[in-house]
Protein backbone atom coordinates (compact mmCIF):
# COMPACT_ATOMS: atom_id res chain seq x y z
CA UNK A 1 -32.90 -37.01 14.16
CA UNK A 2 -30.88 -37.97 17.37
CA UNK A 3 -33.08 -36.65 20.54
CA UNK A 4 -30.27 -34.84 22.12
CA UNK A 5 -29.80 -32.92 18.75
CA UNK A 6 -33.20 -31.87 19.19
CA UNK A 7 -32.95 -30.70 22.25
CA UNK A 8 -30.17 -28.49 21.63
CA UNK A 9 -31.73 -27.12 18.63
CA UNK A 10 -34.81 -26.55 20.54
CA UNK A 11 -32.97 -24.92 23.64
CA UNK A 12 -31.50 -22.96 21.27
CA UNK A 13 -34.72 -21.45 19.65
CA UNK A 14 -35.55 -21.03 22.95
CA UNK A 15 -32.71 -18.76 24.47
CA UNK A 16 -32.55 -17.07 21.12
CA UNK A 17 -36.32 -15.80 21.94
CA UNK A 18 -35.68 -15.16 25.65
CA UNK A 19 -32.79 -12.87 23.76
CA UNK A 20 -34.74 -10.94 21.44
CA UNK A 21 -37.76 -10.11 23.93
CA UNK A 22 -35.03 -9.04 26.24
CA UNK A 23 -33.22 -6.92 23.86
CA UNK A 24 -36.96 -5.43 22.89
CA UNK A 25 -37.60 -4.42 26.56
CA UNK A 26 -33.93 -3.16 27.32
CA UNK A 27 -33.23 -1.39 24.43
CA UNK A 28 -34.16 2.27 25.88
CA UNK A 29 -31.30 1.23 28.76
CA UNK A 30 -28.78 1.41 26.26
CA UNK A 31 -29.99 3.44 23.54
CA UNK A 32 -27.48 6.50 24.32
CA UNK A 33 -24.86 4.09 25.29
CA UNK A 34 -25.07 2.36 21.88
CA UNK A 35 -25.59 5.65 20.12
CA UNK A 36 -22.12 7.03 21.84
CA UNK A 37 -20.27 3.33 20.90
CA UNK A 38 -21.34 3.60 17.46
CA UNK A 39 -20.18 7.39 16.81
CA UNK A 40 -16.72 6.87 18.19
CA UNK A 41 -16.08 3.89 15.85
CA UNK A 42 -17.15 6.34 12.62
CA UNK A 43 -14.53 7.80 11.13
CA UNK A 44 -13.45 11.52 12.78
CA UNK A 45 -15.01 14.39 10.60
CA UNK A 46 -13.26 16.92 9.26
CA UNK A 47 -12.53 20.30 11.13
CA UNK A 48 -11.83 23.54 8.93
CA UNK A 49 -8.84 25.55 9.56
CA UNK A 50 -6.90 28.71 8.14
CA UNK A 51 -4.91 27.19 5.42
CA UNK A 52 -1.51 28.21 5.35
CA UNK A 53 -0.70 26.91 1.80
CA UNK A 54 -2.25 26.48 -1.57
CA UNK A 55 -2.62 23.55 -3.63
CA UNK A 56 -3.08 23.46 -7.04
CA UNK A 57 -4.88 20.43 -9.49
CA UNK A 58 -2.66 21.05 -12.86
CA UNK A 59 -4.12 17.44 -14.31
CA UNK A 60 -6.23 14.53 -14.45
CA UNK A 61 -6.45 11.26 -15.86
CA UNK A 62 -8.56 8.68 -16.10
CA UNK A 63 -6.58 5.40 -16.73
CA UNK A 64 -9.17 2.40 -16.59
CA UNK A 65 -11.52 0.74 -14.46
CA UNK A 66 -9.80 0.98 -10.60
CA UNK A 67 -9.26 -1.78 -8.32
CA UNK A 68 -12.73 -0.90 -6.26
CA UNK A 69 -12.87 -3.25 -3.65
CA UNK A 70 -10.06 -5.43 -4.69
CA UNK A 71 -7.31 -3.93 -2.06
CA UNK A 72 -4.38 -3.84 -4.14
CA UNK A 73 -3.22 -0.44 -3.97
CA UNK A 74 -2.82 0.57 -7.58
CA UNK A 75 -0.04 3.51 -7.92
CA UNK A 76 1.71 5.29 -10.52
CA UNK A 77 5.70 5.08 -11.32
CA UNK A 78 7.64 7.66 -12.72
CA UNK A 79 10.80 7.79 -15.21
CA UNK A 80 12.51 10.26 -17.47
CA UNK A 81 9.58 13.11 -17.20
CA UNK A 82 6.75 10.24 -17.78
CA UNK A 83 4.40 8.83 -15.38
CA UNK A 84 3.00 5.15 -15.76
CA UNK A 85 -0.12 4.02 -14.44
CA UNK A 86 -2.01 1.53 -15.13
CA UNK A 87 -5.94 0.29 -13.61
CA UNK A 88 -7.61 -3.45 -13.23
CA UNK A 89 -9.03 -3.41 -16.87
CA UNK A 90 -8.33 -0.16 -19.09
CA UNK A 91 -4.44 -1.34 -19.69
CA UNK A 92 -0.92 0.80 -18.70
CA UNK A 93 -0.72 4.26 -19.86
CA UNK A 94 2.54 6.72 -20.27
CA UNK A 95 1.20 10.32 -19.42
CA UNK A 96 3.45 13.09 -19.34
CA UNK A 97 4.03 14.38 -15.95
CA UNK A 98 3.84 17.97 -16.31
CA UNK A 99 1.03 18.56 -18.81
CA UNK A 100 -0.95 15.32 -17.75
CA UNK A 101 -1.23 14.20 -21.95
CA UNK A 102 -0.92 10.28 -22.77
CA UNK A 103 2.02 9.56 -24.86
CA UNK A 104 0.72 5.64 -24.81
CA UNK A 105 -1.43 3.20 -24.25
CA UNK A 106 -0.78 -0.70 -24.16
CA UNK A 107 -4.14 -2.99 -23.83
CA UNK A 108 -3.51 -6.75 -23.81
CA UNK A 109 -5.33 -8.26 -26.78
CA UNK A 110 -8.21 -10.80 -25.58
CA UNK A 111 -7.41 -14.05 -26.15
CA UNK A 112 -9.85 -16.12 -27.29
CA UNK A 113 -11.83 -18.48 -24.75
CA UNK A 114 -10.16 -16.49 -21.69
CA UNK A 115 -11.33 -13.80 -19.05
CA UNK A 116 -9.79 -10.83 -19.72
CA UNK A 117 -6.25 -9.74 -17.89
CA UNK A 118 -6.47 -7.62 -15.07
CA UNK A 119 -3.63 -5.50 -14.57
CA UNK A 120 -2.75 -5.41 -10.76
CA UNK A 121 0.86 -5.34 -9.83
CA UNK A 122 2.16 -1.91 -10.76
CA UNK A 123 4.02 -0.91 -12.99
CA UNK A 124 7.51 -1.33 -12.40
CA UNK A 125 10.18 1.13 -14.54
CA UNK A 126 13.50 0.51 -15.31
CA UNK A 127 16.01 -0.25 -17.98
CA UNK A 128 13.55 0.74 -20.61
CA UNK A 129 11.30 -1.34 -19.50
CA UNK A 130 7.66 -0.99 -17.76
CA UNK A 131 6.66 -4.17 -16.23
CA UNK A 132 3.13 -5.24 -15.32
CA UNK A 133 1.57 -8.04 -12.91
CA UNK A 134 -1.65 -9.65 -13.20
CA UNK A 135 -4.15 -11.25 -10.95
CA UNK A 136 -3.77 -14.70 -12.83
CA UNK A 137 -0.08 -14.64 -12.36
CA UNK A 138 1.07 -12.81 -15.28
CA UNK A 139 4.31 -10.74 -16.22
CA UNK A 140 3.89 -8.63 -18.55
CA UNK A 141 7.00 -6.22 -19.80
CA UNK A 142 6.71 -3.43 -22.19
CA UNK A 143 8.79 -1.04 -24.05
CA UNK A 144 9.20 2.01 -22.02
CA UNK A 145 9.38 4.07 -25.22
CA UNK A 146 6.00 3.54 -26.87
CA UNK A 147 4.45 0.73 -24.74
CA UNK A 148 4.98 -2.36 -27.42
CA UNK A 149 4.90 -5.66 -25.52
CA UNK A 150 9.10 -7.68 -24.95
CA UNK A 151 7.74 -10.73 -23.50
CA UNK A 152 5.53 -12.17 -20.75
CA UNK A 153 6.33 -14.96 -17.88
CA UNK A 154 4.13 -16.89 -15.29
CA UNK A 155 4.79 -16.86 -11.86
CA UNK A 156 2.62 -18.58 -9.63
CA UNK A 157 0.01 -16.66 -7.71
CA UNK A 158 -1.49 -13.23 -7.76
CA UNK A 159 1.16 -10.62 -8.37
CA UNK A 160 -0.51 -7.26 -6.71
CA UNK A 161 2.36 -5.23 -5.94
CA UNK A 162 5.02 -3.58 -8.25
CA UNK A 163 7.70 -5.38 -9.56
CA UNK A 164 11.03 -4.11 -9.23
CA UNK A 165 13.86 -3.89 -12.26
CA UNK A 166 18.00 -3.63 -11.69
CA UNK A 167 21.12 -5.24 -13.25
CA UNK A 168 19.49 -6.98 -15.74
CA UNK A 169 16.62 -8.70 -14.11
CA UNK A 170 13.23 -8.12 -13.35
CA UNK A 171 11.89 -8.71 -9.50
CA UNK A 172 8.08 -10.24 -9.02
CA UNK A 173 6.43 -11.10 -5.51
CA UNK A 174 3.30 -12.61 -6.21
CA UNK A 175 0.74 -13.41 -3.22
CA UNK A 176 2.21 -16.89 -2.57
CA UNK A 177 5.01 -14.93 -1.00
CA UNK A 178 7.05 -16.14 -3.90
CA UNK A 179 9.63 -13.92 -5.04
CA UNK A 180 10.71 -14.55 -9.00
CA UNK A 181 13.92 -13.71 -10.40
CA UNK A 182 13.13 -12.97 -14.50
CA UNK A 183 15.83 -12.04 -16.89
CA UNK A 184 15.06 -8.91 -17.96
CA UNK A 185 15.81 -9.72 -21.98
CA UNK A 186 13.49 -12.22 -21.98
CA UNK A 187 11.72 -12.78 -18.99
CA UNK A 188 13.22 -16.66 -18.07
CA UNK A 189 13.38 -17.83 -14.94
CA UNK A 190 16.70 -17.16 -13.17
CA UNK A 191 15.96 -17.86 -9.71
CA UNK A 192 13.12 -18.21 -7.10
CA UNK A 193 12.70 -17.82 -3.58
CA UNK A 194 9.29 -19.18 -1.66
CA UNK A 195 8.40 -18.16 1.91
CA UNK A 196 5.67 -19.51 4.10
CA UNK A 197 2.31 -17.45 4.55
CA UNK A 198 0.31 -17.04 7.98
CA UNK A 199 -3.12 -18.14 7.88
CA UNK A 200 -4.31 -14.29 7.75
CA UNK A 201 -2.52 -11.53 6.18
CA UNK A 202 -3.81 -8.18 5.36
CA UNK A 203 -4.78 -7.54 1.38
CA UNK A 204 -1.49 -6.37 0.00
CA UNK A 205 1.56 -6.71 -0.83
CA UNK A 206 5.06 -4.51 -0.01
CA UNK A 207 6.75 -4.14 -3.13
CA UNK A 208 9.90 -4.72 -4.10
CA UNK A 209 12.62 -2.74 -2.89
CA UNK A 210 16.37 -2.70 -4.59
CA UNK A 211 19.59 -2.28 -2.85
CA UNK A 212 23.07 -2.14 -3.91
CA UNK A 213 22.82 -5.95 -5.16
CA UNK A 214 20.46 -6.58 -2.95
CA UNK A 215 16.44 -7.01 -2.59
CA UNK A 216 14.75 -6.01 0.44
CA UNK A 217 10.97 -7.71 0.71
CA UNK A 218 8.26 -7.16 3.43
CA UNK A 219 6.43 -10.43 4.09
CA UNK A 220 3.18 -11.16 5.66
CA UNK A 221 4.18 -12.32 8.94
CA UNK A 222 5.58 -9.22 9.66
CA UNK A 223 9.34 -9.76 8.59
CA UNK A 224 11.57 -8.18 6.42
CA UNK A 225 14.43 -9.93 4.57
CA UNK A 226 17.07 -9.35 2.26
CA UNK A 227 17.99 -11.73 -0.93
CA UNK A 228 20.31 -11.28 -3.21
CA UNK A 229 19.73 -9.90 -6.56
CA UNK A 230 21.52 -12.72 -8.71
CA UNK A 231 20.75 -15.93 -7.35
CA UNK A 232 17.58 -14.88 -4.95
CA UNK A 233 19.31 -16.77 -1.66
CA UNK A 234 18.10 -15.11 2.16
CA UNK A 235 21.02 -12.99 3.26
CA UNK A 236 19.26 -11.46 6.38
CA UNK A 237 15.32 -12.03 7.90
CA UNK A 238 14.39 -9.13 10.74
CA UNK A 239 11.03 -9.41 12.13
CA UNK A 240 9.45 -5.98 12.94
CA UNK A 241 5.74 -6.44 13.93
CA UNK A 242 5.72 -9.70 15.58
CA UNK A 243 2.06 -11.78 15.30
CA UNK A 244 1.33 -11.94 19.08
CA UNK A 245 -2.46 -12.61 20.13
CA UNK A 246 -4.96 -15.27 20.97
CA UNK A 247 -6.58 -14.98 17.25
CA UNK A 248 -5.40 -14.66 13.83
CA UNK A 249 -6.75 -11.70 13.93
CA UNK A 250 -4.57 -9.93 16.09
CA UNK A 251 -1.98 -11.99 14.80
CA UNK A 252 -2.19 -10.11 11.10
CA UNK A 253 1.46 -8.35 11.40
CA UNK A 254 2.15 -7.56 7.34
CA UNK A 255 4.28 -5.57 5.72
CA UNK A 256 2.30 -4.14 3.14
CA UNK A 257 4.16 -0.66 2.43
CA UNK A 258 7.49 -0.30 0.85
CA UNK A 259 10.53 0.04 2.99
CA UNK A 260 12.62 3.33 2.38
CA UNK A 261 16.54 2.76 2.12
CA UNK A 262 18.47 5.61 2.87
CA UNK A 263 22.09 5.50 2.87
CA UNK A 264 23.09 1.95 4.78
CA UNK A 265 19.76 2.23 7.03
CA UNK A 266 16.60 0.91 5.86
CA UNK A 267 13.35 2.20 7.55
CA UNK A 268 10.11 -0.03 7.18
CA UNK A 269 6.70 -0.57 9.26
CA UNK A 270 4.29 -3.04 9.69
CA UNK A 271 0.66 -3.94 10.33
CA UNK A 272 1.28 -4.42 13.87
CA UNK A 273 2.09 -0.68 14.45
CA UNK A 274 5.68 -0.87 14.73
CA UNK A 275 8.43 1.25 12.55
CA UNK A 276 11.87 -0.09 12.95
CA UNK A 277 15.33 1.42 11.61
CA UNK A 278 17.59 -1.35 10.05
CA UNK A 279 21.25 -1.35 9.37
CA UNK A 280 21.19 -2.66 5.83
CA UNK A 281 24.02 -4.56 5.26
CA UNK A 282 23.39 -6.80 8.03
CA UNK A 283 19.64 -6.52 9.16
CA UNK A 284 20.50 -5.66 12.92
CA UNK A 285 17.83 -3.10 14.05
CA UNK A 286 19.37 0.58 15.03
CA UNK A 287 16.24 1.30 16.99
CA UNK A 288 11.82 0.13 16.94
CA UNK A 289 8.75 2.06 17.59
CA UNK A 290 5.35 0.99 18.62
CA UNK A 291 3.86 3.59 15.99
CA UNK A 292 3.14 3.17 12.03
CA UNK A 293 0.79 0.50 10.05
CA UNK A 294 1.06 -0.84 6.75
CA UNK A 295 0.96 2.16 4.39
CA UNK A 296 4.93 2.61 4.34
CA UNK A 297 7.15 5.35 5.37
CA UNK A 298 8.44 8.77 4.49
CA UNK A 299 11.50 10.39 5.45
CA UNK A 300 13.07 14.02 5.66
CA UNK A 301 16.50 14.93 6.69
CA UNK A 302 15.63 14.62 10.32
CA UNK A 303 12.65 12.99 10.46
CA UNK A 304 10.74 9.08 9.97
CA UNK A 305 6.76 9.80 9.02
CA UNK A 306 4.25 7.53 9.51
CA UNK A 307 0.37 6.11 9.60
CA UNK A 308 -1.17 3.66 11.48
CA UNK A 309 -4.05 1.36 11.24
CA UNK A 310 -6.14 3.92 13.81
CA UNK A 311 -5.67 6.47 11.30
CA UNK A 312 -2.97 8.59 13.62
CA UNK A 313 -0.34 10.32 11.89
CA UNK A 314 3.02 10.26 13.61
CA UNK A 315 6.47 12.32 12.90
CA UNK A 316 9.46 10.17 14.43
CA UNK A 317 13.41 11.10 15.31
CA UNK A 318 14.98 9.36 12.54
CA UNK A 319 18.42 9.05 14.90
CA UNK A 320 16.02 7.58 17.57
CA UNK A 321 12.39 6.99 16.89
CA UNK A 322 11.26 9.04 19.52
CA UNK A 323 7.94 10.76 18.91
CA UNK A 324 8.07 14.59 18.08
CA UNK A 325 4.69 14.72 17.07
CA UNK A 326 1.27 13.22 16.35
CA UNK A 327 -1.91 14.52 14.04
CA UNK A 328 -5.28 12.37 15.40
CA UNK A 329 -7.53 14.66 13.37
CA UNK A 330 -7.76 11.89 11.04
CA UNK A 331 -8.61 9.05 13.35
CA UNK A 332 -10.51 6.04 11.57
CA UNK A 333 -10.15 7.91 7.93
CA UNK A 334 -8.33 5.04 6.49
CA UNK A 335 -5.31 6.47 5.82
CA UNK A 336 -2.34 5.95 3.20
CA UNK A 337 1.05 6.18 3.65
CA UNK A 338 3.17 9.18 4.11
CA UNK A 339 4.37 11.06 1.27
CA UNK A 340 7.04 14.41 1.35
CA UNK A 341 5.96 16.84 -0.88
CA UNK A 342 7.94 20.24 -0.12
CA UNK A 343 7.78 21.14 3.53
CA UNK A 344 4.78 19.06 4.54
CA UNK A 345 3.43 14.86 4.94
CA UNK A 346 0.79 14.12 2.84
CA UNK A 347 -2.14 11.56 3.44
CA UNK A 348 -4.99 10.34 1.55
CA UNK A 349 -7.85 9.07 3.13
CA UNK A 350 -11.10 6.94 2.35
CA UNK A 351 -13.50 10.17 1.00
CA UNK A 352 -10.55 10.94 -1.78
CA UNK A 353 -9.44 14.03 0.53
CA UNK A 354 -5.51 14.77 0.61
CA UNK A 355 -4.34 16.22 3.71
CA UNK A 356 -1.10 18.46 4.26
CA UNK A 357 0.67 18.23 7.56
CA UNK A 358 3.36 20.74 8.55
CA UNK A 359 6.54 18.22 8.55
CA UNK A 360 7.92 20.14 11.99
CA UNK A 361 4.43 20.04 14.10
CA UNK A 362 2.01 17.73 12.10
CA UNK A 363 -0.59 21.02 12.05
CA UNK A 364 -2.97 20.74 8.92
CA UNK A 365 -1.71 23.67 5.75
CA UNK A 366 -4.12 22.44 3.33
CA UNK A 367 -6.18 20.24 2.18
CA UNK A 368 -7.44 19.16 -2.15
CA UNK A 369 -9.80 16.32 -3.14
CA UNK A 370 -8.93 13.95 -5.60
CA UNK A 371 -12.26 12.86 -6.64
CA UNK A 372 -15.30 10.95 -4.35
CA UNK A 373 -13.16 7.75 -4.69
CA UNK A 374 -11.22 6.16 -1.68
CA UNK A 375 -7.35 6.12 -2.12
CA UNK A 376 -5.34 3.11 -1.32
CA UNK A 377 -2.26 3.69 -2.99
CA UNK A 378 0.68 5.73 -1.62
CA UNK A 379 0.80 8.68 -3.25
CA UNK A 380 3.78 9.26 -5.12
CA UNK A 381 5.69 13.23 -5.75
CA UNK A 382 7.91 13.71 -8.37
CA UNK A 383 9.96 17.12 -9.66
CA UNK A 384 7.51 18.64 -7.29
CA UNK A 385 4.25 17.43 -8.56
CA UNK A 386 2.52 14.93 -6.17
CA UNK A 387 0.25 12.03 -7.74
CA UNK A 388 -2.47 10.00 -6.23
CA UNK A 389 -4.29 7.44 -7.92
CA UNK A 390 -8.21 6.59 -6.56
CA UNK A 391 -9.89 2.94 -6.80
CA UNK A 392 -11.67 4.21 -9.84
CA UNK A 393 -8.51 4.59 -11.83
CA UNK A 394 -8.74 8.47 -11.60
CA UNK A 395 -4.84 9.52 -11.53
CA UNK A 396 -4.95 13.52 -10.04
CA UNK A 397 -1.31 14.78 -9.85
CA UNK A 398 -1.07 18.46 -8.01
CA UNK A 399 1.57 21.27 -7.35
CA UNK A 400 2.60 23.47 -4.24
CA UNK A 401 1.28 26.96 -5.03
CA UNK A 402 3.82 29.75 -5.80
């Protein structure tokens, strides 16, 4: 072995000792000093309060094995009174949304010599069809009415978020930051459109999000663009969180929730805690925030909600962006994004607990569990009923008290 190697190995043995016999004899210095450190990085607990609405679970489901540590943020759709949802293994399921029975089930036959499919990237609904990713690049598009399988396509890549459907064609971004234009008879290739990935992005995707003959995709470095629906060409690219910082680290900017187009103005967030307002038809921003994350948006007449990465929950101006208010009862909770469900913001957090904000002050009004699972996924409300699915495929769907 060369000397000087040896030396440096030795020297390092060495300090390494000097190190722990130091740390032995110092530790009582800093015991309440590392005591303090390690509580404020824990996630906040939570406080009671007088709840000033009431919640009730009307159904469960479970619909498969859940993501678990995967990240993808499995959600449900919803179409026409049904709500589809489907988990990693355990296949896509219609379920009725006010009475919580399965009208279907789809499982993908096992093919022989292969792993079995994991379902990951949705579903998508639309045009009677509910379309499926997988985690080995698969597309797989059912019939909306009892769940027999159309066709399937390959993309390339991981395909983790929900693909979109509209005028005929079916719209995939897989992890490659690929996104596939499929015909929606058929599922052939129409168009593609590739885009460049940062060394480190956050687990997730945005999914697709349809315009009048447009697309509107959050990428991982913290862009948005729009394409156009029929031949997949870049119309506009915005960046909202840019990757500033001496490490890739800091650099992680994604947009991993799905923007919110209302009207000509689109309203989207990234990773990098900004929220920006976006004239549509052109991509010039109307106004940015330093506030939001990577869970997505919500939106009320008046008002832009959203979470960031710190686990803050934050009601904006929606003409400017100001702040009106802020909830940091949640801090370090892991928090999803926003939903509206009547007059309040809903969040999930990483215990399974769903949390009801007052949409004019951001005070708590109530508070369910879902089940001991974390939730990921957005939740989603529908004709009233809000639904949250957990990592362990438990879909809980709940109703605003009378």
């Amino acid at each position: 072995m060369n000397q000087m190697v040896m030396i440096k190995r030795v020297a390092t043995v060495a300090l390494l000792g000097m190190a722990l016999t130091g740390c032995s004899t110092m530790k009582g210095w800093f015991a309440g000093k590392d005591a303090a450190a390690k509580k404020a990085l824990e996630p906040a607990e939570l406080v009671k309060f007088d709840a000033t609405t009431k919640v009730d679970r009307i159904w469960s489901a479970n619909v498969g094995k859940g993501e678990k540590r995967i990240g993808v943020r499995q959600g449900p759709a919803v179409a026409d009174g049904r709500v589809y949802a489907a988990a990693i293994y355990g296949g896509v399921h219609a379920i009725d949304l006010q009475t919580g029975k399965k009208v279907w089930t789809y499982e993908p036959a096992k093919e022989k010599k292969k792993p079995k499919l994991r379902l990951s990237g949705g579903p998508g609904v639309g045009e009677g069809l509910v379309v499926i990713g997988t985690l080995d690049g698969q597309v797989i598009a059912l019939n909306a009415a009892d769940g027999t399988e159309k066709w399937r396509a390959k993309v390339p890549g991981e395909v983790i978020s929900a693909p979109a459907v509209g005028q005929g064609m079916v719209f995939v971004r897989s992890n490659d930051g690929r996104v596939t234009g499929l015909d929606v008879e058929n599922g052939t290739q129409r168009w593609f459109n590739p885009r460049e990935l940062p060394a480190l992005t956050v687990r997730g995707n945005a999914p697709v999000v349809t315009g009048p003959g447009v697309l509107f995709i959050g990428n991982d470095d913290g862009s948005i663009a729009a394409l156009a629906m029929q031949d997949g060409r870049t119309l506009w690219d915005q960046m909202v969180g840019t990757g500033e910082g001496r490490t890739e680290l800091e650099r992680m900017a994604d947009i991993d929730g799905a923007p919110v187009l209302e009207g000509n103005t689109l309203y989207v967030s990234s990773f990098k805690n900004q929220t920006m307002a976006i004239e549509g038809p052109t991509g010039r921003p109307l106004w940015a925030r330093d506030h939001g994350g990577a869970g997505g948006v919500a939106l009320t007449s008046s008002n832009v909600f959203v979470t960031d990465n710190k686990g803050g929950v934050f009601g904006l101006d929606k003409t400017s962006g100001s702040a009106m208010w802020s909830q940091t009862g949640l801090a370090r909770r892991s928090l999803t994004g926003p939903v509206i469900h009547g007059d309040y913001v809903v969040v999930g957090d990483y215990k399974g607990y769903l949390h009801w904000l007052r949409t004019d002050n951001g005070e708590f009004a109530a508070r369910a569990k879902s089940g001991g699972d974390a939730l990921l996924a957005q939740p989603v409300v529908a004709d009233g009923i809000l639904l949250v699915q957990n990592v362990d495929g438990k879909l809980t769907a709940f109703r605003l008290a009378q």
